[in-house]
PDB file of N, CA and C in Angstrom:
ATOM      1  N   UNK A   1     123.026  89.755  88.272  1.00  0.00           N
ATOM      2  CA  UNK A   1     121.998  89.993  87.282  1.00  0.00           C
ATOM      3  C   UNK A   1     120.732  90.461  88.000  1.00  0.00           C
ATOM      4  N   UNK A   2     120.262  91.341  87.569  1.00  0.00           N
ATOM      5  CA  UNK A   2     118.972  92.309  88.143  1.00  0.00           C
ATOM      6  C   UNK A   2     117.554  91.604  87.528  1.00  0.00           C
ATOM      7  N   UNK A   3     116.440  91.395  88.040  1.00  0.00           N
ATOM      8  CA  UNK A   3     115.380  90.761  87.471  1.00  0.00           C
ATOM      9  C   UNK A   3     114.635  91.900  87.536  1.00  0.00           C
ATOM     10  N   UNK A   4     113.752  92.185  86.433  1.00  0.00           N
ATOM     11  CA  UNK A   4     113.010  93.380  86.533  1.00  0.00           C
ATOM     12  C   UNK A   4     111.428  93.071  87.759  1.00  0.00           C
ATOM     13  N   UNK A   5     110.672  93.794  88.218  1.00  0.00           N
ATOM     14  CA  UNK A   5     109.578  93.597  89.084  1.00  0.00           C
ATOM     15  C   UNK A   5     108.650  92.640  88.147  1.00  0.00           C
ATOM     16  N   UNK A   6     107.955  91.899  88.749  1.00  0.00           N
ATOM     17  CA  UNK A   6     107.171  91.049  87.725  1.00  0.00           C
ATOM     18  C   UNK A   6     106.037  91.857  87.787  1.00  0.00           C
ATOM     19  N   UNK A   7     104.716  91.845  86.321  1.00  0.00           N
ATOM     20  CA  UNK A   7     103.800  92.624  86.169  1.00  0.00           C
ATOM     21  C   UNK A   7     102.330  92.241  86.571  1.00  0.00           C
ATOM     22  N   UNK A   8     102.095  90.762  86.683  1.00  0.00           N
ATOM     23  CA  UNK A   8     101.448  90.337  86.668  1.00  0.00           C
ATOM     24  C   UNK A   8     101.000  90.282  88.242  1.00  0.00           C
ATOM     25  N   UNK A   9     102.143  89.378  88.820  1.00  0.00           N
ATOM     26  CA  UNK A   9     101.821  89.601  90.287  1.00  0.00           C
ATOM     27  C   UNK A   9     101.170  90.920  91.157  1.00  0.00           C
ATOM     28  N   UNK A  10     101.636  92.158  90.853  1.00  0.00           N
ATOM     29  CA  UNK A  10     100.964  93.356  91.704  1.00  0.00           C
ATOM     30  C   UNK A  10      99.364  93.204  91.086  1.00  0.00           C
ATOM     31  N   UNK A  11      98.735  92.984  89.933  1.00  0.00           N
ATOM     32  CA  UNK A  11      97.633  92.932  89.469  1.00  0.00           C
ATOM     33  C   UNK A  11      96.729  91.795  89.835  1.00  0.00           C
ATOM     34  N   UNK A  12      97.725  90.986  90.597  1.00  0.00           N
ATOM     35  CA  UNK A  12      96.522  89.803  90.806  1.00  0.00           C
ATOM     36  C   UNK A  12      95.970  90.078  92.023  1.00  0.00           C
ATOM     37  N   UNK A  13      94.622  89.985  92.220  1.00  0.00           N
ATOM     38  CA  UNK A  13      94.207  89.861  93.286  1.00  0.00           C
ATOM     39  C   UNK A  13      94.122  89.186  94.777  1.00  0.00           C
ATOM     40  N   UNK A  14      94.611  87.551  93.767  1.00  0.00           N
ATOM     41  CA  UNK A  14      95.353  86.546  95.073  1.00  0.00           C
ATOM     42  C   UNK A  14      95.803  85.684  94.261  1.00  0.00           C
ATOM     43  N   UNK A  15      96.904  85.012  95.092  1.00  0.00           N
ATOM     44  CA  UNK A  15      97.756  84.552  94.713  1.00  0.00           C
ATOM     45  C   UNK A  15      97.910  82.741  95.688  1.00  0.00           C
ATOM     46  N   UNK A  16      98.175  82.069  94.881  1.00  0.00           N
ATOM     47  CA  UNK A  16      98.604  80.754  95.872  1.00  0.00           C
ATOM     48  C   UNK A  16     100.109  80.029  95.765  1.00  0.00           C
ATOM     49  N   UNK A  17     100.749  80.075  96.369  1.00  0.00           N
ATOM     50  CA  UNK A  17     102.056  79.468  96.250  1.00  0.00           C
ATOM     51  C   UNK A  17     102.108  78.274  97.179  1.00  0.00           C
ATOM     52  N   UNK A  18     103.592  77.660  96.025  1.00  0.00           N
ATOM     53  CA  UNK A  18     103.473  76.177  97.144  1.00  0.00           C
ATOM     54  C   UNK A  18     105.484  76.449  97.838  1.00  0.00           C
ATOM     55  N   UNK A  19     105.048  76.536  98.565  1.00  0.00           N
ATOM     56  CA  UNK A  19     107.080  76.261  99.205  1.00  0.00           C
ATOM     57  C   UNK A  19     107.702  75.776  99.843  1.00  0.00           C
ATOM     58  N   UNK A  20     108.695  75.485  99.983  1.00  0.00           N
ATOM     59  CA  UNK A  20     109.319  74.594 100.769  1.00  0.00           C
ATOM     60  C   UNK A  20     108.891  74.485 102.303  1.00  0.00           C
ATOM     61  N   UNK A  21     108.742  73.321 103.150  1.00  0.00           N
ATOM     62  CA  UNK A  21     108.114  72.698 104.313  1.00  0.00           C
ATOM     63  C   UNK A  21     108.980  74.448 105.535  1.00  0.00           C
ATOM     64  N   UNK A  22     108.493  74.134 106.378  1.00  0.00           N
ATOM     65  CA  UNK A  22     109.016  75.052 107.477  1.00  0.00           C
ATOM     66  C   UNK A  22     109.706  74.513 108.060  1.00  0.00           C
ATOM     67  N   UNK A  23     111.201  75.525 107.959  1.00  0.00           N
ATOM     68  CA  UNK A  23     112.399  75.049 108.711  1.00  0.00           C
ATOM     69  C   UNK A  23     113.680  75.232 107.767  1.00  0.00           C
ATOM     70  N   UNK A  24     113.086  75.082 106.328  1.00  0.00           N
ATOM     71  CA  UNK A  24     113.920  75.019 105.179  1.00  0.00           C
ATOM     72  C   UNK A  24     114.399  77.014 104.864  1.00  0.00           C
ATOM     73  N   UNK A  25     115.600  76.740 104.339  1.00  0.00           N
ATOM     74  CA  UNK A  25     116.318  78.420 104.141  1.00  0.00           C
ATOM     75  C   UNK A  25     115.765  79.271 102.866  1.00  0.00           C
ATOM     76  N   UNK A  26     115.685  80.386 102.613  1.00  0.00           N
ATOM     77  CA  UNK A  26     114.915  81.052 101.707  1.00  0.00           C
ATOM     78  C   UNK A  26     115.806  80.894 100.850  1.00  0.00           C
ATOM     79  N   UNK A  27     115.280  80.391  99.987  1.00  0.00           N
ATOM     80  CA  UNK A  27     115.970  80.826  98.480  1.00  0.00           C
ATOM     81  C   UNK A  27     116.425  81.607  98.132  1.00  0.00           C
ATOM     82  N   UNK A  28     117.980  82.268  97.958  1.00  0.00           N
ATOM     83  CA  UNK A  28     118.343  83.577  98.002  1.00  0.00           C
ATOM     84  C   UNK A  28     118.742  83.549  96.808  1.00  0.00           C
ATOM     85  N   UNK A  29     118.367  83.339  95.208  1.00  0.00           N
ATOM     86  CA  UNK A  29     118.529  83.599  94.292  1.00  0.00           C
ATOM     87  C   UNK A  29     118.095  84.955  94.040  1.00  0.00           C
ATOM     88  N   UNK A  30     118.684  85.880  93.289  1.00  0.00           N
ATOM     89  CA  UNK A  30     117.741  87.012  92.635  1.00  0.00           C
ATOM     90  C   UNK A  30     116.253  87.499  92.622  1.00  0.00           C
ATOM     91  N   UNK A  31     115.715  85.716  91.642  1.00  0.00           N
ATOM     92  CA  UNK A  31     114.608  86.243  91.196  1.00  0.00           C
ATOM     93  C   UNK A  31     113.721  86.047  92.503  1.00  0.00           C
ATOM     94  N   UNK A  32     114.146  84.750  92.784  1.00  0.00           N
ATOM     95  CA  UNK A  32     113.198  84.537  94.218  1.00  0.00           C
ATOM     96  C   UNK A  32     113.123  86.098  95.455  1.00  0.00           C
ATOM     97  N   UNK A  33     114.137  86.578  95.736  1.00  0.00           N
ATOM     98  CA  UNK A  33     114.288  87.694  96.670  1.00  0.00           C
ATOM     99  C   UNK A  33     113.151  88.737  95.933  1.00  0.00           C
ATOM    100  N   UNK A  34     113.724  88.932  94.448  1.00  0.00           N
ATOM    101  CA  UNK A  34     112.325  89.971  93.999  1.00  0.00           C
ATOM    102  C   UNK A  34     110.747  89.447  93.876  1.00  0.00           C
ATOM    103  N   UNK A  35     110.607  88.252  94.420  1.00  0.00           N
ATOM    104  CA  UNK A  35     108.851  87.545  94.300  1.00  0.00           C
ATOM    105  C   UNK A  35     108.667  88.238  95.581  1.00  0.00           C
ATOM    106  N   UNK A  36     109.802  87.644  96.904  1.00  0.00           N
ATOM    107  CA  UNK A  36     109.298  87.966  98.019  1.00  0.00           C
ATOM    108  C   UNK A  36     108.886  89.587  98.348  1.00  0.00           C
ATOM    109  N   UNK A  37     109.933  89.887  97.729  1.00  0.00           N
ATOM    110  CA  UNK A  37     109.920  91.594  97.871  1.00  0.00           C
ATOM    111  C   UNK A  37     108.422  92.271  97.367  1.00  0.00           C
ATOM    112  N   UNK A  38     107.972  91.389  95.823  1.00  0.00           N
ATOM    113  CA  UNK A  38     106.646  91.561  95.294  1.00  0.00           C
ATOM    114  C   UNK A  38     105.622  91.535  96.844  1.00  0.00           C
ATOM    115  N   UNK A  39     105.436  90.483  96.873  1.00  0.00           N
ATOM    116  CA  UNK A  39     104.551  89.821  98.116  1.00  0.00           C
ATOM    117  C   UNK A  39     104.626  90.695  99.408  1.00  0.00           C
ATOM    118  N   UNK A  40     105.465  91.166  99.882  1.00  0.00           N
ATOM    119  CA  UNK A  40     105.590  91.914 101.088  1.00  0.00           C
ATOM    120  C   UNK A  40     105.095  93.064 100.865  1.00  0.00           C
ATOM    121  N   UNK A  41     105.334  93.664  99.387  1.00  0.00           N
ATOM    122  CA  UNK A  41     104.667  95.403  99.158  1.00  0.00           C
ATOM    123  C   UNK A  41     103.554  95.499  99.394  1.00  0.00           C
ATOM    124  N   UNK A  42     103.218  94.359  97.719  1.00  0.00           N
ATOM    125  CA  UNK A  42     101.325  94.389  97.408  1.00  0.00           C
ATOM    126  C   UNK A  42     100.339  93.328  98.047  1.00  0.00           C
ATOM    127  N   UNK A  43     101.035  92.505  98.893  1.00  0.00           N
ATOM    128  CA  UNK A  43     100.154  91.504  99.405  1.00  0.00           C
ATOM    129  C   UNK A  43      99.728  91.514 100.793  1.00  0.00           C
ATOM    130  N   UNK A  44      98.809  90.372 101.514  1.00  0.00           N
ATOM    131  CA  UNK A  44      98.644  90.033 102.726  1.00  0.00           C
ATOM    132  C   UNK A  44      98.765  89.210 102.771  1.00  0.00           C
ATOM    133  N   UNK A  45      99.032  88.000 103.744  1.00  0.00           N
ATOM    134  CA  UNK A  45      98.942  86.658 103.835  1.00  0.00           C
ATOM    135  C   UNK A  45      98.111  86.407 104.414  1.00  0.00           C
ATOM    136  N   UNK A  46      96.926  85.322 103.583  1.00  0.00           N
ATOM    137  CA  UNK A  46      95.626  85.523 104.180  1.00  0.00           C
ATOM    138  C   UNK A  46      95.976  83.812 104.663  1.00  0.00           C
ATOM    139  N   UNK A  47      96.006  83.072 104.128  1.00  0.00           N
ATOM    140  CA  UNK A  47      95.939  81.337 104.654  1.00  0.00           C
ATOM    141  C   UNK A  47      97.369  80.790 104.494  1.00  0.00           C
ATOM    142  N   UNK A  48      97.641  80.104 105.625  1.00  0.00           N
ATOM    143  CA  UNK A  48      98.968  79.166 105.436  1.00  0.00           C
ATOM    144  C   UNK A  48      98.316  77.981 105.443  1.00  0.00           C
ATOM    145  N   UNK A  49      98.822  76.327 104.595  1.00  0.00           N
ATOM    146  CA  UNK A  49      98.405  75.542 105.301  1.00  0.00           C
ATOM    147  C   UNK A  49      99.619  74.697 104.981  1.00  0.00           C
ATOM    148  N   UNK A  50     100.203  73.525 105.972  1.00  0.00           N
ATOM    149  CA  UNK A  50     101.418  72.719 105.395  1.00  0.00           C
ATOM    150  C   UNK A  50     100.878  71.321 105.381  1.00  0.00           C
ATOM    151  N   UNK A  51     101.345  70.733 104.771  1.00  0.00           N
ATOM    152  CA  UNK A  51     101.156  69.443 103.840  1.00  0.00           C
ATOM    153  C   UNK A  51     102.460  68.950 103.622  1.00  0.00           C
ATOM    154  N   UNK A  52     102.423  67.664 103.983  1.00  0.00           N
ATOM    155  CA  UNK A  52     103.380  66.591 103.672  1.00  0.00           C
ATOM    156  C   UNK A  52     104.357  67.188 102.587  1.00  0.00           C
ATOM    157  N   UNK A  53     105.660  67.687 103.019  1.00  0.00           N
ATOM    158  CA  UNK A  53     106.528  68.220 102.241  1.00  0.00           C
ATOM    159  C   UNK A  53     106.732  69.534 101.752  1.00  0.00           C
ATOM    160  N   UNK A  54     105.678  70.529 101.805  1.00  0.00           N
ATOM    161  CA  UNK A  54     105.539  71.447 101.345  1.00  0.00           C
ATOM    162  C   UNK A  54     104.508  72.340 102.188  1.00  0.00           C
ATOM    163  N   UNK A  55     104.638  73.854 101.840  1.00  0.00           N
ATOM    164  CA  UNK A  55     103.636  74.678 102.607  1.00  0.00           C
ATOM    165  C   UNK A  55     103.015  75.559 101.585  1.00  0.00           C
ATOM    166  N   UNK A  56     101.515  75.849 101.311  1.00  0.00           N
ATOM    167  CA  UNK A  56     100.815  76.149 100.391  1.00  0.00           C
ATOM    168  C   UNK A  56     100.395  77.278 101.362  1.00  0.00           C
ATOM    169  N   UNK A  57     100.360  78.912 100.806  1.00  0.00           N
ATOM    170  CA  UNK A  57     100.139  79.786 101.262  1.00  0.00           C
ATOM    171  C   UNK A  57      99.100  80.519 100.211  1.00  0.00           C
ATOM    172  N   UNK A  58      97.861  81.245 100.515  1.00  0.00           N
ATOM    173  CA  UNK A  58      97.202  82.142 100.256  1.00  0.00           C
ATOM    174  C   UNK A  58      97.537  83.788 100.274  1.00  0.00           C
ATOM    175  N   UNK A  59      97.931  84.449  99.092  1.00  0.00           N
ATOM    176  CA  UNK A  59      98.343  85.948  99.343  1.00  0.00           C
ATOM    177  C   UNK A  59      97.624  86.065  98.625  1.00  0.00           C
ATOM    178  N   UNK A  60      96.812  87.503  99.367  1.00  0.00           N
ATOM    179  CA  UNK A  60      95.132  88.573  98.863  1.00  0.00           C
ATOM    180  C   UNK A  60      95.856  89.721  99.053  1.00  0.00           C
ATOM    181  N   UNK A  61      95.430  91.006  98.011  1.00  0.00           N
ATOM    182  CA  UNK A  61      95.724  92.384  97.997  1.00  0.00           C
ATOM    183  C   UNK A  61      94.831  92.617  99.407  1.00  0.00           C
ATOM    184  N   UNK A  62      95.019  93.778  99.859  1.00  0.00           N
ATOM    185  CA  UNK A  62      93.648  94.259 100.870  1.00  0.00           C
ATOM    186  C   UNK A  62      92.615  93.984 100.390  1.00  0.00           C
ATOM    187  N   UNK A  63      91.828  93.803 101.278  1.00  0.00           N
ATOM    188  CA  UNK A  63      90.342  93.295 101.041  1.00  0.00           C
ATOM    189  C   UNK A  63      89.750  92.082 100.260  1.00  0.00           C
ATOM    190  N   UNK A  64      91.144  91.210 100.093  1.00  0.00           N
ATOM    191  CA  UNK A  64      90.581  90.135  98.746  1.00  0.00           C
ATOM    192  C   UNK A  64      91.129  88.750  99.799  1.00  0.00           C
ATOM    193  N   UNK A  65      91.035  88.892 100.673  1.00  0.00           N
ATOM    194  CA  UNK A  65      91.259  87.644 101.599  1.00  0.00           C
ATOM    195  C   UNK A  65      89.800  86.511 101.540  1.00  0.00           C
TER     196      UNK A  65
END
């Protein structure tokens, strides 16, 4: 099953996600592969930070870091 590109994400300026701790395997579902794919086109990764269980990342278009 094909997930279409999401619309919202290329329009946001930044973005915060929370994901699994480091060390853990990428989620290779569909939709997840097309977020990452989102994120790698239109984004930068401006802040990582990890926290007890989880890793909370900062993604900015250019210039919105």
């Amino acid at each position: 099953m094909a997930f279409p590109r999401p619309r919202v994400m290329p329009t946001a300026g930044r973005i915060v996600t929370v994901n699994d701790p480091p060390g853990q395997s990428l989620d290779g579902t569909p939709r997840e592969r097309v977020k990452r794919e989102v994120f790698a086109e239109y984004f930068h990764r401006c802040a990582v930070r990890d926290v007890t269980g989880m890793r909370i990342v900062l993604y900015g278009r250019a210039g919105r870091c």
